[in-house]
Structure formats: C-alpha cells, structure tokens
C-alpha atoms as a PDB file:
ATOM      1  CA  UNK A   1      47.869  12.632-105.732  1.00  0.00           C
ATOM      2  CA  UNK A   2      50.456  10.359-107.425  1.00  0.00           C
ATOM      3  CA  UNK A   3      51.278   6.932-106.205  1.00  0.00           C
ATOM      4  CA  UNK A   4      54.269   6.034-104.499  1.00  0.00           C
ATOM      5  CA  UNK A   5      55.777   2.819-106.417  1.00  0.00           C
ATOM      6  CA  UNK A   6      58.749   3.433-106.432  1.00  0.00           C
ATOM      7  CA  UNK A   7      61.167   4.744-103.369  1.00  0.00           C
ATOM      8  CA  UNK A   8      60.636   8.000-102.133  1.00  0.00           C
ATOM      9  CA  UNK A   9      63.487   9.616-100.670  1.00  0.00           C
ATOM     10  CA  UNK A  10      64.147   7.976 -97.363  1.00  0.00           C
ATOM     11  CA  UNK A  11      63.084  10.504 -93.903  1.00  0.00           C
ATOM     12  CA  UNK A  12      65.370   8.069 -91.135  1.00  0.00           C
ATOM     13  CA  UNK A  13      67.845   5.455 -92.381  1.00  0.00           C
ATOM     14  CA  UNK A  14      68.388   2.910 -88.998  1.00  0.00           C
ATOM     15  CA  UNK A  15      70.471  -0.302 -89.008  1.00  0.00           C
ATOM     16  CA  UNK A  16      67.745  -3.191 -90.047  1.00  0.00           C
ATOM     17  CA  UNK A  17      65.159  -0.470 -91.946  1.00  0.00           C
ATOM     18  CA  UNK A  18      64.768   2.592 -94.070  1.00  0.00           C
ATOM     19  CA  UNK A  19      61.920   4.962 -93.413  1.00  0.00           C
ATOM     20  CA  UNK A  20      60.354   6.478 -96.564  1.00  0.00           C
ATOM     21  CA  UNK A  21      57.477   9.296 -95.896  1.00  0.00           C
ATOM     22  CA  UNK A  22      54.020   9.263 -98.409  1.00  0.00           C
ATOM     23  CA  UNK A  23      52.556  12.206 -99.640  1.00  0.00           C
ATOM     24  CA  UNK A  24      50.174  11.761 -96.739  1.00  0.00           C
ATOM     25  CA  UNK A  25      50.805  12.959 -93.218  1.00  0.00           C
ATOM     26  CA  UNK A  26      52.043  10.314 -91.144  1.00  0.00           C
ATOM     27  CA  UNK A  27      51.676   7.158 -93.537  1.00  0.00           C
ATOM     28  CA  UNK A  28      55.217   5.707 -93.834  1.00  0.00           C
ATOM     29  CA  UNK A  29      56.726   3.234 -96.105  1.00  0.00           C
ATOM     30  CA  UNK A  30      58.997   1.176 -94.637  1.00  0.00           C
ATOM     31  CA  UNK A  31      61.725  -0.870 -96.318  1.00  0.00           C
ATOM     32  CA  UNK A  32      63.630  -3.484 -93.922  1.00  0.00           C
ATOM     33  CA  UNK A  33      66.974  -5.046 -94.510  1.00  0.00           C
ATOM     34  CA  UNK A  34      67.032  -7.971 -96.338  1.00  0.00           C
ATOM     35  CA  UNK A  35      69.502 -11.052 -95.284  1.00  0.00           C
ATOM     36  CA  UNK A  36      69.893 -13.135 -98.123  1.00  0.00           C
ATOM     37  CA  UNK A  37      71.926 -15.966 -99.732  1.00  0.00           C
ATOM     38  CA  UNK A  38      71.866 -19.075-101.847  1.00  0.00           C
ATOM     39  CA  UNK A  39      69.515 -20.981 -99.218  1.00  0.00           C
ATOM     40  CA  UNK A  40      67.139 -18.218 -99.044  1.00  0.00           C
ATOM     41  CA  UNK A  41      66.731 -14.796 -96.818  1.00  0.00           C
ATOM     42  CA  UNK A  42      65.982 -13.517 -93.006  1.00  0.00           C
ATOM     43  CA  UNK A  43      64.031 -10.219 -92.782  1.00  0.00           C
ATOM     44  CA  UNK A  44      63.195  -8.933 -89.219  1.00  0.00           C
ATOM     45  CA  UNK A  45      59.367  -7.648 -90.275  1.00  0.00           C
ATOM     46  CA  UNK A  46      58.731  -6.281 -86.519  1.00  0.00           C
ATOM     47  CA  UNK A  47      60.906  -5.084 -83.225  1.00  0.00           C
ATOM     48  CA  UNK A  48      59.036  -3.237 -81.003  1.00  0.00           C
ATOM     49  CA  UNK A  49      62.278  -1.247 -80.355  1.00  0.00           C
ATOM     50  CA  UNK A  50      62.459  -0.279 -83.673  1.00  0.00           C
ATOM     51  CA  UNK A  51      59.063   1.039 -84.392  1.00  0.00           C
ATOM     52  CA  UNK A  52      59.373   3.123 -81.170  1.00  0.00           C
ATOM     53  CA  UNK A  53      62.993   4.587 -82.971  1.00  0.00           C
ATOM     54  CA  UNK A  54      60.687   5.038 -86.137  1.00  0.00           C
ATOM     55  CA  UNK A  55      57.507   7.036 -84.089  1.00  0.00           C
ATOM     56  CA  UNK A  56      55.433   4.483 -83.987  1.00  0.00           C
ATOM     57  CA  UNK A  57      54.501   3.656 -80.740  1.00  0.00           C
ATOM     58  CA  UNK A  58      50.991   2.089 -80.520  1.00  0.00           C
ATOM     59  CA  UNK A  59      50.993  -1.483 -78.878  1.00  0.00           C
ATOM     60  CA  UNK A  60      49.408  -4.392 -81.810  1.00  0.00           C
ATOM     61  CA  UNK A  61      46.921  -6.367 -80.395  1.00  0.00           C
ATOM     62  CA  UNK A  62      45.327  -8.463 -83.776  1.00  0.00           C
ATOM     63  CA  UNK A  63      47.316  -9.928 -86.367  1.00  0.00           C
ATOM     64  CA  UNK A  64      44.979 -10.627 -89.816  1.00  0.00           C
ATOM     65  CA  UNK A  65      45.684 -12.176 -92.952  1.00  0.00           C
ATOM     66  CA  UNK A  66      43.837 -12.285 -96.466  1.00  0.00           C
ATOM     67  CA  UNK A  67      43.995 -14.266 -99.291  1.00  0.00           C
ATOM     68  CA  UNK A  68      43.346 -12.485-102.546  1.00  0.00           C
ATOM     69  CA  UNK A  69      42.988 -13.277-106.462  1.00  0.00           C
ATOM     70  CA  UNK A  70      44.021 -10.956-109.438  1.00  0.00           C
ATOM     71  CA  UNK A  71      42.006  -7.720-109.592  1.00  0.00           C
ATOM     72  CA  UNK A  72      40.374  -8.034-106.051  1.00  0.00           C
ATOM     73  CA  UNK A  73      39.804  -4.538-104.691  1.00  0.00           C
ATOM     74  CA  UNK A  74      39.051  -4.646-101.228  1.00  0.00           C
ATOM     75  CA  UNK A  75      38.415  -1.531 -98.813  1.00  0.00           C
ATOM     76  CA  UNK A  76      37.886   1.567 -98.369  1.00  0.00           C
ATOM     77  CA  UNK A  77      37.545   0.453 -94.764  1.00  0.00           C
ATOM     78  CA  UNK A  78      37.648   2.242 -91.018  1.00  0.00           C
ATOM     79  CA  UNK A  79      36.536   2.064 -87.959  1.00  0.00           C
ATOM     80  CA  UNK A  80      34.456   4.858 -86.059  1.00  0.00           C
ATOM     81  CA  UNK A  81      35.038   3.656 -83.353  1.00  0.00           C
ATOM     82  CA  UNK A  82      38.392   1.373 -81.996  1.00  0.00           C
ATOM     83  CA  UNK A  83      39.749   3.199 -84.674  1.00  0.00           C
ATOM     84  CA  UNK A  84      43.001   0.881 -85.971  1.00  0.00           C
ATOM     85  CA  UNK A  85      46.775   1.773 -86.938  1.00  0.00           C
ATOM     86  CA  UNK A  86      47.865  -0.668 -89.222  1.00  0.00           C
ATOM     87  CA  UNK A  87      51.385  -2.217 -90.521  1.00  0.00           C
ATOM     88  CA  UNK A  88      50.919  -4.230 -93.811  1.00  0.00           C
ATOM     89  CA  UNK A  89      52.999  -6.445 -95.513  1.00  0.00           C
ATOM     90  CA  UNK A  90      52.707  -9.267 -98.585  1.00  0.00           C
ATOM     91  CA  UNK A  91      54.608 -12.099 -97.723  1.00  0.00           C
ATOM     92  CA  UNK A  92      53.074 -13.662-101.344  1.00  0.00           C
ATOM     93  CA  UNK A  93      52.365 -11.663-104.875  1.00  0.00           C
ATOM     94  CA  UNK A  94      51.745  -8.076-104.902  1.00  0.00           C
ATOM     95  CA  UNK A  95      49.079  -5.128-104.288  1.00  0.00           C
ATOM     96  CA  UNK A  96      48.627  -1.557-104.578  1.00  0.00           C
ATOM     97  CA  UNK A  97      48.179  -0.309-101.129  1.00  0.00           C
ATOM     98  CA  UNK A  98      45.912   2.759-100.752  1.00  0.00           C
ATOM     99  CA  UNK A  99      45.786   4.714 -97.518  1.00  0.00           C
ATOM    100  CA  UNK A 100      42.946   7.959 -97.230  1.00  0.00           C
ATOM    101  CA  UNK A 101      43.357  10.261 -94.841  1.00  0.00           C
ATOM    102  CA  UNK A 102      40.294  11.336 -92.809  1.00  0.00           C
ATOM    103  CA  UNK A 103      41.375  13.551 -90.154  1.00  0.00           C
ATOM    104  CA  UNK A 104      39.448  16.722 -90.163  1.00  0.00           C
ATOM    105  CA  UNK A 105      42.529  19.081 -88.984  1.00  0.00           C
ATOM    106  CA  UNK A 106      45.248  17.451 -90.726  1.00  0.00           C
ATOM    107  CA  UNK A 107      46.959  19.143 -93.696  1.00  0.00           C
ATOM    108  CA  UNK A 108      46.512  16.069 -95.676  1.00  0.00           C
ATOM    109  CA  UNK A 109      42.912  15.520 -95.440  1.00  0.00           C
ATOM    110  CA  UNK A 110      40.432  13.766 -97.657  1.00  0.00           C
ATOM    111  CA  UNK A 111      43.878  12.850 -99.782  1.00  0.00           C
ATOM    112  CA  UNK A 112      45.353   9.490-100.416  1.00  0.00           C
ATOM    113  CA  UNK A 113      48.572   8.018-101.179  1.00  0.00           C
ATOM    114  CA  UNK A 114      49.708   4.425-102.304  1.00  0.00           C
ATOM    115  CA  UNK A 115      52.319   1.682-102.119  1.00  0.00           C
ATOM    116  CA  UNK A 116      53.170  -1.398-103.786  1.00  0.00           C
ATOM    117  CA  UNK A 117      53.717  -4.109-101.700  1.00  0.00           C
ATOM    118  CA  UNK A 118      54.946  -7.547-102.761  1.00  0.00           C
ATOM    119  CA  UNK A 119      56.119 -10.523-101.357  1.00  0.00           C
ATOM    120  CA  UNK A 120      59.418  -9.413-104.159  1.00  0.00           C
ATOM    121  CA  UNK A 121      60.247  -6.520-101.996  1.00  0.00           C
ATOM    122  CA  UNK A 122      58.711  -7.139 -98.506  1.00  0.00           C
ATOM    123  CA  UNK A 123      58.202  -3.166 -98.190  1.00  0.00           C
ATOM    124  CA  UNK A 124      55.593  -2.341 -95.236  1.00  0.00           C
ATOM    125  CA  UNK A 125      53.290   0.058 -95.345  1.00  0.00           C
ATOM    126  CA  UNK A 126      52.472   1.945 -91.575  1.00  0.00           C
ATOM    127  CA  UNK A 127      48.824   3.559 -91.640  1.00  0.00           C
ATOM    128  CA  UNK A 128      48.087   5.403 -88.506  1.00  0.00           C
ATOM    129  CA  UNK A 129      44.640   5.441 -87.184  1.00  0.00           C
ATOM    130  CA  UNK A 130      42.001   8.066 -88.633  1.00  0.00           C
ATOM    131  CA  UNK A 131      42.564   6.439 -92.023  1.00  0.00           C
ATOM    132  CA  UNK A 132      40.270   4.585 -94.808  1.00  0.00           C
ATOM    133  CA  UNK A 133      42.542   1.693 -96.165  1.00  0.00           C
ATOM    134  CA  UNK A 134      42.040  -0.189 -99.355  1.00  0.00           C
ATOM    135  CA  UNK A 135      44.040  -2.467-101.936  1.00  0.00           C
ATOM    136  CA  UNK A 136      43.792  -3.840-105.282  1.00  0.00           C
ATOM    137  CA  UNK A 137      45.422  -7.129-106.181  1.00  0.00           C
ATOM    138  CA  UNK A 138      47.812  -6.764-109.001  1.00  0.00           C
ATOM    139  CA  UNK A 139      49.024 -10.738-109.307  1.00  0.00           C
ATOM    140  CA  UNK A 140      47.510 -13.875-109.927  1.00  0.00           C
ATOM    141  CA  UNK A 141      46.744 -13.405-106.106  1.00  0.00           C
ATOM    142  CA  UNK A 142      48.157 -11.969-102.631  1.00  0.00           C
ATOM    143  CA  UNK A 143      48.453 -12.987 -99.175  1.00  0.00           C
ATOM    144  CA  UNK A 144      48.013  -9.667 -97.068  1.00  0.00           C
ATOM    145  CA  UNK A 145      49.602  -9.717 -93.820  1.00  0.00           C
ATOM    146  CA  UNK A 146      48.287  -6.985 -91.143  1.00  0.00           C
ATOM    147  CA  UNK A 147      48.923  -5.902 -87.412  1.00  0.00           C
ATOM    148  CA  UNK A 148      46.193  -3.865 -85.678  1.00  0.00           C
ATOM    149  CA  UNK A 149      46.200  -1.499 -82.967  1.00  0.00           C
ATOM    150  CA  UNK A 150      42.659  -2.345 -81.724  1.00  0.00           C
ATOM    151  CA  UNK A 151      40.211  -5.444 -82.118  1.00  0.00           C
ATOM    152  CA  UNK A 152      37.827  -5.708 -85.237  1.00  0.00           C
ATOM    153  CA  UNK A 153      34.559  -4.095 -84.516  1.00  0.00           C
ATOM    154  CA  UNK A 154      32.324  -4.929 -87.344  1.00  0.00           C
ATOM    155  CA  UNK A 155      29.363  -2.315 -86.100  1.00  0.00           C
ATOM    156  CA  UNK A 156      32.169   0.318 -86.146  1.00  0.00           C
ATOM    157  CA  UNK A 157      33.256  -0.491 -89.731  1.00  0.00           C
ATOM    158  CA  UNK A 158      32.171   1.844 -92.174  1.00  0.00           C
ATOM    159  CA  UNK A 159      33.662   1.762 -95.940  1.00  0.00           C
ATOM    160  CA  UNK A 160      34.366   4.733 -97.960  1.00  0.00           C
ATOM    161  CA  UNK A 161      33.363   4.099-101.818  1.00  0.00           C
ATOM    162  CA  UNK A 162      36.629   2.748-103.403  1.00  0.00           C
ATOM    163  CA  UNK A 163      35.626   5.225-106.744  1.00  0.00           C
ATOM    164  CA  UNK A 164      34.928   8.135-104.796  1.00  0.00           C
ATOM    165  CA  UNK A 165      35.226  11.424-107.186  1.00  0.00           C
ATOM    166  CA  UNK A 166      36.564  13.661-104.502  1.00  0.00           C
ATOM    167  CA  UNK A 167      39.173  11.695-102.754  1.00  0.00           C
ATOM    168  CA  UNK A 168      39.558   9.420-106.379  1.00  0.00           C
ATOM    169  CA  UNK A 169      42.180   7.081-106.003  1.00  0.00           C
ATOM    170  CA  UNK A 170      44.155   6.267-109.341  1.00  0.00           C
ATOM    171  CA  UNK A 171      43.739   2.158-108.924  1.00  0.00           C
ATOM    172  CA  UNK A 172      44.928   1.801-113.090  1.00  0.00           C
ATOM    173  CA  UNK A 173      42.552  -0.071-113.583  1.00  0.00           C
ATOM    174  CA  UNK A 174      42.352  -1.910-116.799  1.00  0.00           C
ATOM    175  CA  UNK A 175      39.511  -4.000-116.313  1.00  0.00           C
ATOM    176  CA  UNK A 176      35.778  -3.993-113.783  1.00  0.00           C
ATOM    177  CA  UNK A 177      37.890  -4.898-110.001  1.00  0.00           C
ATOM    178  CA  UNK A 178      36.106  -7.645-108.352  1.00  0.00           C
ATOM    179  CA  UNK A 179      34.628  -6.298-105.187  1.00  0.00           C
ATOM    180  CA  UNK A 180      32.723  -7.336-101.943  1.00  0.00           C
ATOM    181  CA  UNK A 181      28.357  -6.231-102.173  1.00  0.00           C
ATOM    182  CA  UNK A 182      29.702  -4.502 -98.897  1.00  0.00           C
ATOM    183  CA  UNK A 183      32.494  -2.463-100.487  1.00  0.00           C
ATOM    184  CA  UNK A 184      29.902  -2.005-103.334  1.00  0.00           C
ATOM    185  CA  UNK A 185      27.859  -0.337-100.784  1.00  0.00           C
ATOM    186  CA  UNK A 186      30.476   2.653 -99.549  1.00  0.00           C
ATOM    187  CA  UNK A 187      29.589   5.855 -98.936  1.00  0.00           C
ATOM    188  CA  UNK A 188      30.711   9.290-100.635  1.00  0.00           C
ATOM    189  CA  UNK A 189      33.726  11.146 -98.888  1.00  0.00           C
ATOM    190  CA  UNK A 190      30.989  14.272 -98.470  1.00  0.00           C
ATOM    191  CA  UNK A 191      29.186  11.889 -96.206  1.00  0.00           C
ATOM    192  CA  UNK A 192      31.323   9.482 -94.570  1.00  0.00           C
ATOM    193  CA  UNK A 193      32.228  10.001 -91.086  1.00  0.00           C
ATOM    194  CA  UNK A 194      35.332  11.749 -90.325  1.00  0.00           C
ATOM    195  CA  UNK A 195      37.804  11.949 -87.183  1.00  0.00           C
ATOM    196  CA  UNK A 196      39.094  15.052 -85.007  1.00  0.00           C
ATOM    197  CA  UNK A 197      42.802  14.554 -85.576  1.00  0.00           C
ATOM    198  CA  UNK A 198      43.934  15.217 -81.770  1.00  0.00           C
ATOM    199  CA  UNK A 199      41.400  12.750 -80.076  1.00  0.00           C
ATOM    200  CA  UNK A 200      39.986  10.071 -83.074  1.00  0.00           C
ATOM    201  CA  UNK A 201      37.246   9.326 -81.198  1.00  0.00           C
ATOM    202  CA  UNK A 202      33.834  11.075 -81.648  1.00  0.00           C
ATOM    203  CA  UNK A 203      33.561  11.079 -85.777  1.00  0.00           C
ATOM    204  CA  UNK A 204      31.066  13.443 -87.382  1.00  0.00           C
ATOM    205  CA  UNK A 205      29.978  14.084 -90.710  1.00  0.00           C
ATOM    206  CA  UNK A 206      31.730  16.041 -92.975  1.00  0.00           C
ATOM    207  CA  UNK A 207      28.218  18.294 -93.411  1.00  0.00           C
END
C-alpha cells in the first residue's frame, strides 16, 4: 500500500474544499481553501453543510488535541465499542497520518493508507468508523487536532501493533519511534477484533 503524500486526484471539487479519495474505502483527504494575504490567512476547517455535500454525515460530539515531539508514534487505536469517525487536522508541524481499515466485508480490509498533515498545508484527513488510526511525528513536534463521532471509552480501546507484518504500515522510519508501554502492548491484526461493515457494533476475532 503506498502512502498518499502528495495529492491524489481530487473525487468532488466544491467552493471552500477539494475532496481527494485514499487507497482505502471511504478515508478521504480533504484539502480546504485557503484565504490568505500579507496579515496572515482564514481557512473554514468545518461546516456542517459541507461535510453533509462531501458524505459525511455523522454528528461530532468530542473535540481532542495532542501535543507531540519528533518521532512520536502514537496509535494503532479503536474502539470496540462507541466506535469513532474521525476528522484530523495539524494546526502546528507535521505527521504522517495512518488510517487501517478493519471492516470484515469491505474491499479494503486489513489495508492502510496515509496522509501528511501539517500545519503548512492544513489538509484533513476524514477516517470513518471501523478503523485503527495511528501517526508518527515527522517535526520537531505536532499539535494534532481531532473531532469524534462518539465519547472516549477507554475499556473499549484496543490498539493494533503499530509494526504489524500483515497490515505493515511503511512509517520510513529512520530511527527506534518513541512509543506509549500501551501502544507497545498492541495486538497482531490475526487477533485483534474486527467490525461487520454494515452494523460496527458486535466485533469478533478475525479466527
């Protein structure tokens, strides 16, 4: 699977955004219009209307954001149950975004695809739920902006092993990531639990 930095070409152009589609079903990579000038620039980074123009529907109910330094790899994480769509932005440095899907009956399963975000190009990255998500820090250090479709659950969270042979996400990695005991902890794809792609709610083991 090869990572999307650069611009893939664009599915739905709109006024204030361009729509890009991943190599994974239903991730999208969204690019908004930047207003800029000596002083500084505007960017509208969410309108409700607009994400229901795009296909993305789901109401946000929790807003997070992380601070990261260089070479943090945080994730794979998921929920089993409240099981969260995410929008992610940088508004400060830049990270490789990794989303891997794990809907059983989806043509794109147990694959991943990857953006980089930056607070340079304020691209968003749209991550339905039924997905592990992940990133690695790749300046001095990141703020990570997020909206959620459902609550944090922590005894729902499970995290698939960032280095996982099967689904093995290219991170380039040029030196050991600095990573969470937790995220140290993740489970194999073969094991992890899984979602039924028309109802992401009762997860069961791949075996």
């Amino acid at each position: 699977m090869s990572i999307t930095t650069g611009v893939p070409a664009a599915r739905k152009q709109l006024a204030n955004m361009k729509v890009h589609e991943t190599k994974v079903a239903g991730v999208l990579l969204l690019e908004p219009k930047v207003f800029g000038d000596e002083r500084g620039f505007f960017v509208e980074s969410y309108n409700e209307n607009l994400m229901a123009e795009i296909g993305i529907g789901e109401r946000f109910v929790q807003d997070n954001h992380s601070y990261s330094g260089f070479n943090v790899l945080r994730g794979l994480h998921y929920q089993v149950r409240h099981t969260q769509g995410k929008l992610i932005r940088v508004v400060m440095g830049e990270i490789f975004d990794v989303a891997v899907d794990l809907r059983r009956s989806s043509p794109t399963f147990g694959q991943w695809d990857g953006a980089i975000l930056s607070g340079e190009n304020k691209r968003m990255l749209w991550i339905p739920p039924g997905f592990a998500h992940g990133f690695r820090v790749l300046s001095d250090g990141a703020h990570v902006l997020y909206k959620a479709t459902d609550f944090y659950h922590p005894e729902h969270e499970r995290t698939l092993a960032w280095n996982d042979p099967h689904v093995n996400v290219e991170w380039n990695l040029t030196s050991e990531p600095v990573i969470s005991t937790k995220d140290a902890q993740g489970v194999p794809f073969e094991s992890a639990e899984t979602f039924e792609l028309e109802t992401l709610k009762t997860p069961t083991p791949n075996r």
